[in-house]
N, C-alpha and C. Protein backbone atom coordinates (compact mmCIF):
# COMPACT_ATOMS: atom_id res chain seq x y z
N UNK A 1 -30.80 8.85 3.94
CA UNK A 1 -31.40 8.15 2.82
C UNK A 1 -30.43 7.12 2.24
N UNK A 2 -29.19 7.40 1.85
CA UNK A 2 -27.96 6.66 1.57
C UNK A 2 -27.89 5.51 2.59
N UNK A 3 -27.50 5.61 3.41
CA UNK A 3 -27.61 4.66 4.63
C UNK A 3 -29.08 3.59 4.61
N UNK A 4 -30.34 4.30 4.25
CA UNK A 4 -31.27 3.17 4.43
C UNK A 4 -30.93 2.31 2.97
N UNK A 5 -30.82 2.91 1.95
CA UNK A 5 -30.55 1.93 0.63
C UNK A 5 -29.44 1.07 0.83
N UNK A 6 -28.09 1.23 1.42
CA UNK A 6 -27.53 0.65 1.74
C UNK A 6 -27.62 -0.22 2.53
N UNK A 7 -27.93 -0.45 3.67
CA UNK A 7 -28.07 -1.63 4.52
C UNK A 7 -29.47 -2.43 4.09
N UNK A 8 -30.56 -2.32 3.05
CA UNK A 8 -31.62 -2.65 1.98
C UNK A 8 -30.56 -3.48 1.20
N UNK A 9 -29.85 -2.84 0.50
CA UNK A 9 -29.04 -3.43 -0.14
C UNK A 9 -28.62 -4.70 0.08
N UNK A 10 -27.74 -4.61 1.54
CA UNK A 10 -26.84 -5.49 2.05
C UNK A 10 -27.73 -6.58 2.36
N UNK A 11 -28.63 -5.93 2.93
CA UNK A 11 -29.74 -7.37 3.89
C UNK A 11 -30.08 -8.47 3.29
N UNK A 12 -30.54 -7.66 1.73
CA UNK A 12 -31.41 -8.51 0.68
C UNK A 12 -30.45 -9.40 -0.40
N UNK A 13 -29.61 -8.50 -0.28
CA UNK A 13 -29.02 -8.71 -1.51
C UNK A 13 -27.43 -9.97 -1.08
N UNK A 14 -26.36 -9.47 -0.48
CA UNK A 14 -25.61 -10.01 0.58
C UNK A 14 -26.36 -11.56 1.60
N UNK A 15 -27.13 -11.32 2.15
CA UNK A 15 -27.33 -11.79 3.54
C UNK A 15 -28.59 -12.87 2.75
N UNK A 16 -28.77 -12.79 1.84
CA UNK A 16 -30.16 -13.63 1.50
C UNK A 16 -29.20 -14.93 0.92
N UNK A 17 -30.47 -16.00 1.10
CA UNK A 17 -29.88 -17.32 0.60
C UNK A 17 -29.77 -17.57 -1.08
N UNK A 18 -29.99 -16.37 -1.96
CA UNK A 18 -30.21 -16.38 -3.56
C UNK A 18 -28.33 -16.26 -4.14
N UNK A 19 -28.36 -17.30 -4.41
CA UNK A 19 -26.63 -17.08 -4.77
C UNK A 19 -26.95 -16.32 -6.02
N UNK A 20 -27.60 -15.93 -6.44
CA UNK A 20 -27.51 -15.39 -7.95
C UNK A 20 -27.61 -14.12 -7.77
N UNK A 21 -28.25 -13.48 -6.22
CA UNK A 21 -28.26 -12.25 -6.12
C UNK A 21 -26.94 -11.43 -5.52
N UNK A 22 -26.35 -12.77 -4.88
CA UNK A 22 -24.98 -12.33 -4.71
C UNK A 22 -23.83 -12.37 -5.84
N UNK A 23 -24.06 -13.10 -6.93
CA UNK A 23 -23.56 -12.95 -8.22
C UNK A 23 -23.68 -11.06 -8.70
N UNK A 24 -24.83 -10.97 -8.63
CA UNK A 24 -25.35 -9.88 -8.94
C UNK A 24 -24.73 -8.33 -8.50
N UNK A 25 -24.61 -8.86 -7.38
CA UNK A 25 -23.45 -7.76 -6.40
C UNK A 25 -22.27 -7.39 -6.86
N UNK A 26 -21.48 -8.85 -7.66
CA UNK A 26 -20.58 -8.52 -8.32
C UNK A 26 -20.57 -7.72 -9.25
N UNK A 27 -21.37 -8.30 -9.62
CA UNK A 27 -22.08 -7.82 -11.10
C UNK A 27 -21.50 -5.90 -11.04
N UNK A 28 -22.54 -5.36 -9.84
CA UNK A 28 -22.78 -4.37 -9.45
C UNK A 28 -21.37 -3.57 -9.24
N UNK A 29 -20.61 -4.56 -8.48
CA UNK A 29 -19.19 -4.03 -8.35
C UNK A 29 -18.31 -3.44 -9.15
N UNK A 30 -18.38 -4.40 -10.29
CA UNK A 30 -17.60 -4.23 -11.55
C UNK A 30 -18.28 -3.14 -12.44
N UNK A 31 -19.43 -2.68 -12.28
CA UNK A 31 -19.67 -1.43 -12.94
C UNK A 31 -19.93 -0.63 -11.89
N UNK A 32 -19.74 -0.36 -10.67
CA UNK A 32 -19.72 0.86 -9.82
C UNK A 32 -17.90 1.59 -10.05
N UNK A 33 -17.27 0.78 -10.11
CA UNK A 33 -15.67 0.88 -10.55
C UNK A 33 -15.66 2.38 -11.31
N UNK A 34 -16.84 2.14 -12.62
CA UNK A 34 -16.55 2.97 -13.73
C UNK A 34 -17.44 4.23 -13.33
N UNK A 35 -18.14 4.15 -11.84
CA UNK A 35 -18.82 5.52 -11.90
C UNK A 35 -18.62 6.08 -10.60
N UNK A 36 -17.89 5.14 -9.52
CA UNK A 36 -17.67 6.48 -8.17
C UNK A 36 -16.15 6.27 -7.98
N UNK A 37 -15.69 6.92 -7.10
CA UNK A 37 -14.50 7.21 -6.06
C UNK A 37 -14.28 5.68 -5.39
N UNK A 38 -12.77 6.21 -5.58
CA UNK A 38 -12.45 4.98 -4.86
C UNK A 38 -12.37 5.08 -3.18
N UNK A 39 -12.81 5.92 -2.96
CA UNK A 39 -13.21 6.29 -1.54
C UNK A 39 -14.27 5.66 -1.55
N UNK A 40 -15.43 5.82 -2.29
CA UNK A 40 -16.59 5.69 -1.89
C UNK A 40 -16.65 4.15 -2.56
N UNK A 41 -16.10 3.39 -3.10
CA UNK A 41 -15.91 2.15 -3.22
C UNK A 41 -15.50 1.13 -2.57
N UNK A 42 -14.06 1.64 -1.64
CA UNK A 42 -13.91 1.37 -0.28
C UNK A 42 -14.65 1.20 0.83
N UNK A 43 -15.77 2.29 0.97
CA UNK A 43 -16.39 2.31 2.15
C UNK A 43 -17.38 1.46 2.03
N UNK A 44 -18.54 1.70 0.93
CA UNK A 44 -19.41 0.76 0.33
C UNK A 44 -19.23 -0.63 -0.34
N UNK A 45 -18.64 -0.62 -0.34
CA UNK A 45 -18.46 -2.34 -1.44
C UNK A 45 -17.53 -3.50 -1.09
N UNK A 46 -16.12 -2.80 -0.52
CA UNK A 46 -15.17 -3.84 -0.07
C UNK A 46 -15.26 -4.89 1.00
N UNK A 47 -15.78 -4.35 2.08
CA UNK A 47 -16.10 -5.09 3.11
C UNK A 47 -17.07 -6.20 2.73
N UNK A 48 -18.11 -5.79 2.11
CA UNK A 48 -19.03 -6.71 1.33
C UNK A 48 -19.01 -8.08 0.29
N UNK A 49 -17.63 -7.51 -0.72
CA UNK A 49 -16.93 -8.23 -1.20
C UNK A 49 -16.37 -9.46 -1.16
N UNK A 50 -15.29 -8.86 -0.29
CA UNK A 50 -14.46 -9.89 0.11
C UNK A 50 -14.90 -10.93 1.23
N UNK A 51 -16.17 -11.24 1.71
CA UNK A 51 -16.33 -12.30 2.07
C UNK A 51 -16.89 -13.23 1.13
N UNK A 52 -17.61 -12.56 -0.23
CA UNK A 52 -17.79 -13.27 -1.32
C UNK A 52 -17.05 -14.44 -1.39
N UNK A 53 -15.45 -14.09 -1.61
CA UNK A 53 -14.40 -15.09 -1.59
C UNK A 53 -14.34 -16.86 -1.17
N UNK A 54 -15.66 -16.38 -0.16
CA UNK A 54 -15.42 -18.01 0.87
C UNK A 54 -16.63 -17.93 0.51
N UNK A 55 -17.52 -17.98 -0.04
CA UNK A 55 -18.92 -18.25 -0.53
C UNK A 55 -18.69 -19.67 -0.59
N UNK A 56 -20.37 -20.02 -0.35
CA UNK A 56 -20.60 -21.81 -0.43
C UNK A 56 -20.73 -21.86 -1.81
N UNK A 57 -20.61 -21.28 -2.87
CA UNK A 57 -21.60 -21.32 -3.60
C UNK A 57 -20.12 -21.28 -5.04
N UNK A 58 -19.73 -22.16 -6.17
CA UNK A 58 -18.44 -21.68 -6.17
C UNK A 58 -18.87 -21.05 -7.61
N UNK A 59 -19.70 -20.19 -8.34
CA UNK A 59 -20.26 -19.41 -9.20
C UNK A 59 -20.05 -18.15 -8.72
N UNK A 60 -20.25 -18.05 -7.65
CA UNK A 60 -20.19 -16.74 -6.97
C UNK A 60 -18.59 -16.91 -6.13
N UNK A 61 -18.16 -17.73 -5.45
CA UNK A 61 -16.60 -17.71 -5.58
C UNK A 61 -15.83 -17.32 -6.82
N UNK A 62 -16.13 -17.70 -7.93
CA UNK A 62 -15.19 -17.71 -8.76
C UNK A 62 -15.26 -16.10 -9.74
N UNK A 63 -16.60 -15.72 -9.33
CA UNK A 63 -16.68 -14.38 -9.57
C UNK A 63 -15.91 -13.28 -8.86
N UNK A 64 -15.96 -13.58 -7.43
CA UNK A 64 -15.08 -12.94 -6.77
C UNK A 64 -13.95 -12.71 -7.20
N UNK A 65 -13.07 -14.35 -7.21
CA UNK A 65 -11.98 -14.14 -7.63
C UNK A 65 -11.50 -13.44 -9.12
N UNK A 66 -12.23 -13.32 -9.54
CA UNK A 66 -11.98 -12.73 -10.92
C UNK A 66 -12.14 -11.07 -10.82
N UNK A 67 -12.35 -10.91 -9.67
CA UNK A 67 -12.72 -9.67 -9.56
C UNK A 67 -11.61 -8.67 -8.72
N UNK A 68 -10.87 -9.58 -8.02
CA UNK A 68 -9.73 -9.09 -7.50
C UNK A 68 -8.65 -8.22 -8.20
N UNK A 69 -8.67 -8.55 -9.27
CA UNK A 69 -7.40 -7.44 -9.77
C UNK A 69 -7.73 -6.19 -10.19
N UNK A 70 -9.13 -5.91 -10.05
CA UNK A 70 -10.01 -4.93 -10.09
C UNK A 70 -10.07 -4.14 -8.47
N UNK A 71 -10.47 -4.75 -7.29
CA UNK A 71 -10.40 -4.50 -6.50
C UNK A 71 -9.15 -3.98 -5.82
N UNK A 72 -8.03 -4.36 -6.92
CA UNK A 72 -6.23 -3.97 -6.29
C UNK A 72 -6.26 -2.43 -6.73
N UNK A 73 -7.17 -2.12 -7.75
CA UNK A 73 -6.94 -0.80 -8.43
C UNK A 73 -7.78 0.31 -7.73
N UNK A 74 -8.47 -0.20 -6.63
CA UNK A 74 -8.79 0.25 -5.78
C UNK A 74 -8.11 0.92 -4.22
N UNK A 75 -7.32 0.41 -4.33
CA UNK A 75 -6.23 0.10 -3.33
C UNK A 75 -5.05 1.08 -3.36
N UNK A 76 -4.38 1.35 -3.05
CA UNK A 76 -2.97 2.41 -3.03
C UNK A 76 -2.02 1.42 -1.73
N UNK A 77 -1.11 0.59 -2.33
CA UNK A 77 -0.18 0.40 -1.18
C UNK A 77 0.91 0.95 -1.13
N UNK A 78 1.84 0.98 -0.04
CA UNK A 78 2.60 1.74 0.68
C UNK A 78 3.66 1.96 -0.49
N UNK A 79 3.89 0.70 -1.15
CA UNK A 79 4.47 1.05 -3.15
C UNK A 79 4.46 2.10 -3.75
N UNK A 80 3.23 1.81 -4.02
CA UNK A 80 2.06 2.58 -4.74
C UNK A 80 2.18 4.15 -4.37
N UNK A 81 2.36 4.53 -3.31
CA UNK A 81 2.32 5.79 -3.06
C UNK A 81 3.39 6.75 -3.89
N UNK A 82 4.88 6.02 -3.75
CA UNK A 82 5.58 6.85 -4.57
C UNK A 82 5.42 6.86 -5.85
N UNK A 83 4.68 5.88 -6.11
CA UNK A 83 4.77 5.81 -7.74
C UNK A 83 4.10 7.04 -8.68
């Protein structure tokens, strides 16, 4: 069931020509942060994300980028570990 909402998700939402629905994703991003795992944020959302970045569209670029230091707190680097 997870899997069909998800790739629903991606198709429509990602892959469609509505830059506002890919705004929206962000949107989505920035409050999924405050309610799952960063496991499950990783698996679901990042890949998705970060092609945002190179969007034609620069409303939805610039969302991205604003969204990155959010997406670092997601992250654990090799730093990070001892800390």
């Amino acid at each position: 069931m997870a899997l069909t909402w998800y790739s629903t998700w991606h198709r429509q939402v990602l892959c469609g020509t509505s830059w506002w629905r890919r705004q929206l994703f962000l949107d989505a991003c920035g409050a999924a942060c405050w309610l799952f795992s960063r496991a499950y944020l990783k698996e679901h959302f990042l890949k998705c994300l970060l092609p945002c970045i190179e969007d034609a569209v620069a409303c939805v670029r610039r969302r991205a980028v604003q969204s990155l230091p959010l997406v670092r707190l997601w992250l654990k680097f090799p730093k990070d570990a001892g800390a």
